[in-house]
Every structure is written in C-alpha cells, then in structure tokens.
C-alpha atoms as a PDB file:
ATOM      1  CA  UNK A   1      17.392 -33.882  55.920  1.00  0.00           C
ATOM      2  CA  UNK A   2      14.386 -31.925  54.881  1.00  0.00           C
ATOM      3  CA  UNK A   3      13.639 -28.409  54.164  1.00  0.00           C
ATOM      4  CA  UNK A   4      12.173 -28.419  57.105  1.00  0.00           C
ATOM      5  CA  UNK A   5      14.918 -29.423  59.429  1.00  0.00           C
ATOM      6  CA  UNK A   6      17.012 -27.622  57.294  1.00  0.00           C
ATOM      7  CA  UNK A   7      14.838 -24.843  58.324  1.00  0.00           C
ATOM      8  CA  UNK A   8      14.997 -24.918  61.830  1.00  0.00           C
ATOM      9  CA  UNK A   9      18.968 -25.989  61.916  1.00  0.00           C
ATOM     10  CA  UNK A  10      19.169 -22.432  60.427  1.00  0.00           C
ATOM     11  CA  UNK A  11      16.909 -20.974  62.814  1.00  0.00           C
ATOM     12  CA  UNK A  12      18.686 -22.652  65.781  1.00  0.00           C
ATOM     13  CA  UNK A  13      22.020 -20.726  64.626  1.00  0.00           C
ATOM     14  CA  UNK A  14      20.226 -17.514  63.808  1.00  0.00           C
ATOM     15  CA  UNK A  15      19.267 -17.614  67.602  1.00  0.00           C
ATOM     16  CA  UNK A  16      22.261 -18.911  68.748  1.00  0.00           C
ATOM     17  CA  UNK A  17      23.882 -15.901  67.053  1.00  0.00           C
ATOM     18  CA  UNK A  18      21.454 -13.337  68.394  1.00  0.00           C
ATOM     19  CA  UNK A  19      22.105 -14.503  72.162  1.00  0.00           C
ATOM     20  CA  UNK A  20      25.662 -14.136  71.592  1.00  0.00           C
ATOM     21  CA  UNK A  21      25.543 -10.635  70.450  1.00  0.00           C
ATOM     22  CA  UNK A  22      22.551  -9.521  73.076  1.00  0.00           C
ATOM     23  CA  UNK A  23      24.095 -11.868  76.189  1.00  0.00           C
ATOM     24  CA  UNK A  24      28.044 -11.845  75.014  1.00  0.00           C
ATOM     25  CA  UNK A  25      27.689 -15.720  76.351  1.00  0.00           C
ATOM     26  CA  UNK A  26      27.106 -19.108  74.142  1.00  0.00           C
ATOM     27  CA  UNK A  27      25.166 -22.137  75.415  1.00  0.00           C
ATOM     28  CA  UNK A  28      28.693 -23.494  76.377  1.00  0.00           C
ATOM     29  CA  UNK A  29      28.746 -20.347  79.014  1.00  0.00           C
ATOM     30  CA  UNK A  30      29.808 -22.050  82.751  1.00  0.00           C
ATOM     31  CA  UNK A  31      28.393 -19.648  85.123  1.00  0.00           C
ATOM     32  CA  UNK A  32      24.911 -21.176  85.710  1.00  0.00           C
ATOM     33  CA  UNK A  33      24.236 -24.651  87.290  1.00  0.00           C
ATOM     34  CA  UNK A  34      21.628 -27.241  86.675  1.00  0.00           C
ATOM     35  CA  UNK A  35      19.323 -25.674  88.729  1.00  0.00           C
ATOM     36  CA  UNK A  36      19.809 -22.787  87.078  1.00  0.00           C
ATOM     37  CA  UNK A  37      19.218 -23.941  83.459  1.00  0.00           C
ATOM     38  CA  UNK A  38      15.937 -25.824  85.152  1.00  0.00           C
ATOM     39  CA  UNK A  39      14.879 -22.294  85.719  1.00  0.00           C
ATOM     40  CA  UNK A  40      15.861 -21.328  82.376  1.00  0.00           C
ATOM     41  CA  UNK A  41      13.698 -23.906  80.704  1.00  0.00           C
ATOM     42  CA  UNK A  42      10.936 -23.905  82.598  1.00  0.00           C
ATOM     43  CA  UNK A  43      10.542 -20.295  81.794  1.00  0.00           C
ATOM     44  CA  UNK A  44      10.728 -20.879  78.120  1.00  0.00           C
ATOM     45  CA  UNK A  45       7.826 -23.388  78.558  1.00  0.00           C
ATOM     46  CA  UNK A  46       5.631 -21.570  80.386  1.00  0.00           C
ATOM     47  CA  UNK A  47       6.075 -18.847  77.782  1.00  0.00           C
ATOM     48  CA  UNK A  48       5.327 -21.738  74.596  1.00  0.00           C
ATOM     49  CA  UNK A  49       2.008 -22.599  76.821  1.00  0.00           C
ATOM     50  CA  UNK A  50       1.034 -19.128  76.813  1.00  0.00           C
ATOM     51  CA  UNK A  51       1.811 -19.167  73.538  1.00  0.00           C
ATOM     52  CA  UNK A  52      -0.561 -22.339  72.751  1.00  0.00           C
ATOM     53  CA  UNK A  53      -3.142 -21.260  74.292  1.00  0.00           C
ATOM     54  CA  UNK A  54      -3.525 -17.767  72.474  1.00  0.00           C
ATOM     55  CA  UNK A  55      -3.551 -19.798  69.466  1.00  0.00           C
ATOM     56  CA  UNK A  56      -5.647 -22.414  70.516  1.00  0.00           C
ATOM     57  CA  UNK A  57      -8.096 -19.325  70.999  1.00  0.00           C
ATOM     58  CA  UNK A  58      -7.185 -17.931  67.740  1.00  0.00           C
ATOM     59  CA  UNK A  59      -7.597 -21.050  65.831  1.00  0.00           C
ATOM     60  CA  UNK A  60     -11.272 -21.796  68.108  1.00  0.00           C
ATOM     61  CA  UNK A  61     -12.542 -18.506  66.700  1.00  0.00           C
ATOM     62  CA  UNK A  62     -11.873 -18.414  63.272  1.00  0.00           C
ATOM     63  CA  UNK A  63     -13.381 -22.468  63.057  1.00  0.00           C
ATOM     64  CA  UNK A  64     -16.563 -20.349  64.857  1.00  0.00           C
ATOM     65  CA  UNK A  65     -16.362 -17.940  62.174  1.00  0.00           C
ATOM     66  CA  UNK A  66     -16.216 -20.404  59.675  1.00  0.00           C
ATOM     67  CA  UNK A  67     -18.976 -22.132  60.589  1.00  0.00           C
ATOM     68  CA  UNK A  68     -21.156 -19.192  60.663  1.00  0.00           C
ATOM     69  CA  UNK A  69     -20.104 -18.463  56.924  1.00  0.00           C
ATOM     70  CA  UNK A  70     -21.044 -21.799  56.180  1.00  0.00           C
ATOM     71  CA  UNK A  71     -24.528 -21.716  57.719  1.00  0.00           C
ATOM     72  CA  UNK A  72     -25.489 -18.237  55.993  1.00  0.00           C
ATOM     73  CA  UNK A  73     -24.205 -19.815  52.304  1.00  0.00           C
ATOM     74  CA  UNK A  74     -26.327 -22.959  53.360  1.00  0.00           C
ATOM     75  CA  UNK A  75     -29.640 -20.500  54.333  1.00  0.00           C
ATOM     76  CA  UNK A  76     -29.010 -18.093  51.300  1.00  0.00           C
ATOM     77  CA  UNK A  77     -28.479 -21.573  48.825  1.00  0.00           C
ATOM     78  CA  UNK A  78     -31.884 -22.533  50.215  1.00  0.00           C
ATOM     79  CA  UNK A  79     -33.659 -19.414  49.603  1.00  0.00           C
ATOM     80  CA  UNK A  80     -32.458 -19.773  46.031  1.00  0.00           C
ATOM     81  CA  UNK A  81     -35.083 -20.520  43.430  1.00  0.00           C
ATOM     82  CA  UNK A  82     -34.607 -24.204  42.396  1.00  0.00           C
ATOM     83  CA  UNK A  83     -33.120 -24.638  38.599  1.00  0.00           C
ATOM     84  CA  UNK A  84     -36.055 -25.989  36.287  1.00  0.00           C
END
C-alpha cells in the first residue's frame, strides 16, 4: 500500500474509534435496517456535497484572485522602462 492508503486505513480506525466512544455502538451494531443505513448514507452525502461545493467556491475565488495578481504584474511589467 501507499502512504496514502496507509493514511486513510488509519483515519478509518481513528473514526471508527471515536463513534464507539461517542455512540457506545460499532458498524457491526444490529439495531438499524437497510433502510435505515440508506438514511444514514444519504445524509453523509448530502453533507460531502455541501462540502464540495463550499470548496468549489473557495477554490473559484482564489483562481479569480489569482488572475487579478497576474494582470496587475503583467500592467506594472509593461509600464517598466525597457532594458537598453
């Protein structure tokens, strides 16, 4: 594996761990039903699309920015006196 998937195998138990002690229940827990864990996940999703989209923002606006830096270096470099 990579660091990466090392990574998020780490992650997955550090979560894993955290639901335990906040819940008291694992992922092996028999009280919900398929429906149920439907509910569950769709939830989750809805939260990473929120999540995408923020950043999608986030990420939109600091390209914007960019390119503004960009176009005042380009107008100041032009105002520059040429090199003889």
């Amino acid at each position: 594996m990579s660091k990466i998937e090392d990574e998020v195998c780490e992650e997955i138990q550090a979560r894993a761990e955290r639901g335990l002690n906040k819940y008291g229940v694992t992922m092996e827990r028999g009280d919900l039903n398929t429906r149920e864990w439907l509910q569950h996940l769709l939830e989750e999703l809805l939260d990473a699309a929120v999540y995408v989209k923020r950043l999608q923002k986030e990420y939109d606006e600091l390209v914007e920015g960019l390119e503004q830096v960009q176009g005042l270096l380009e107008t100041l470099q032009s105002r520059l006196p040429e090199d003889e």
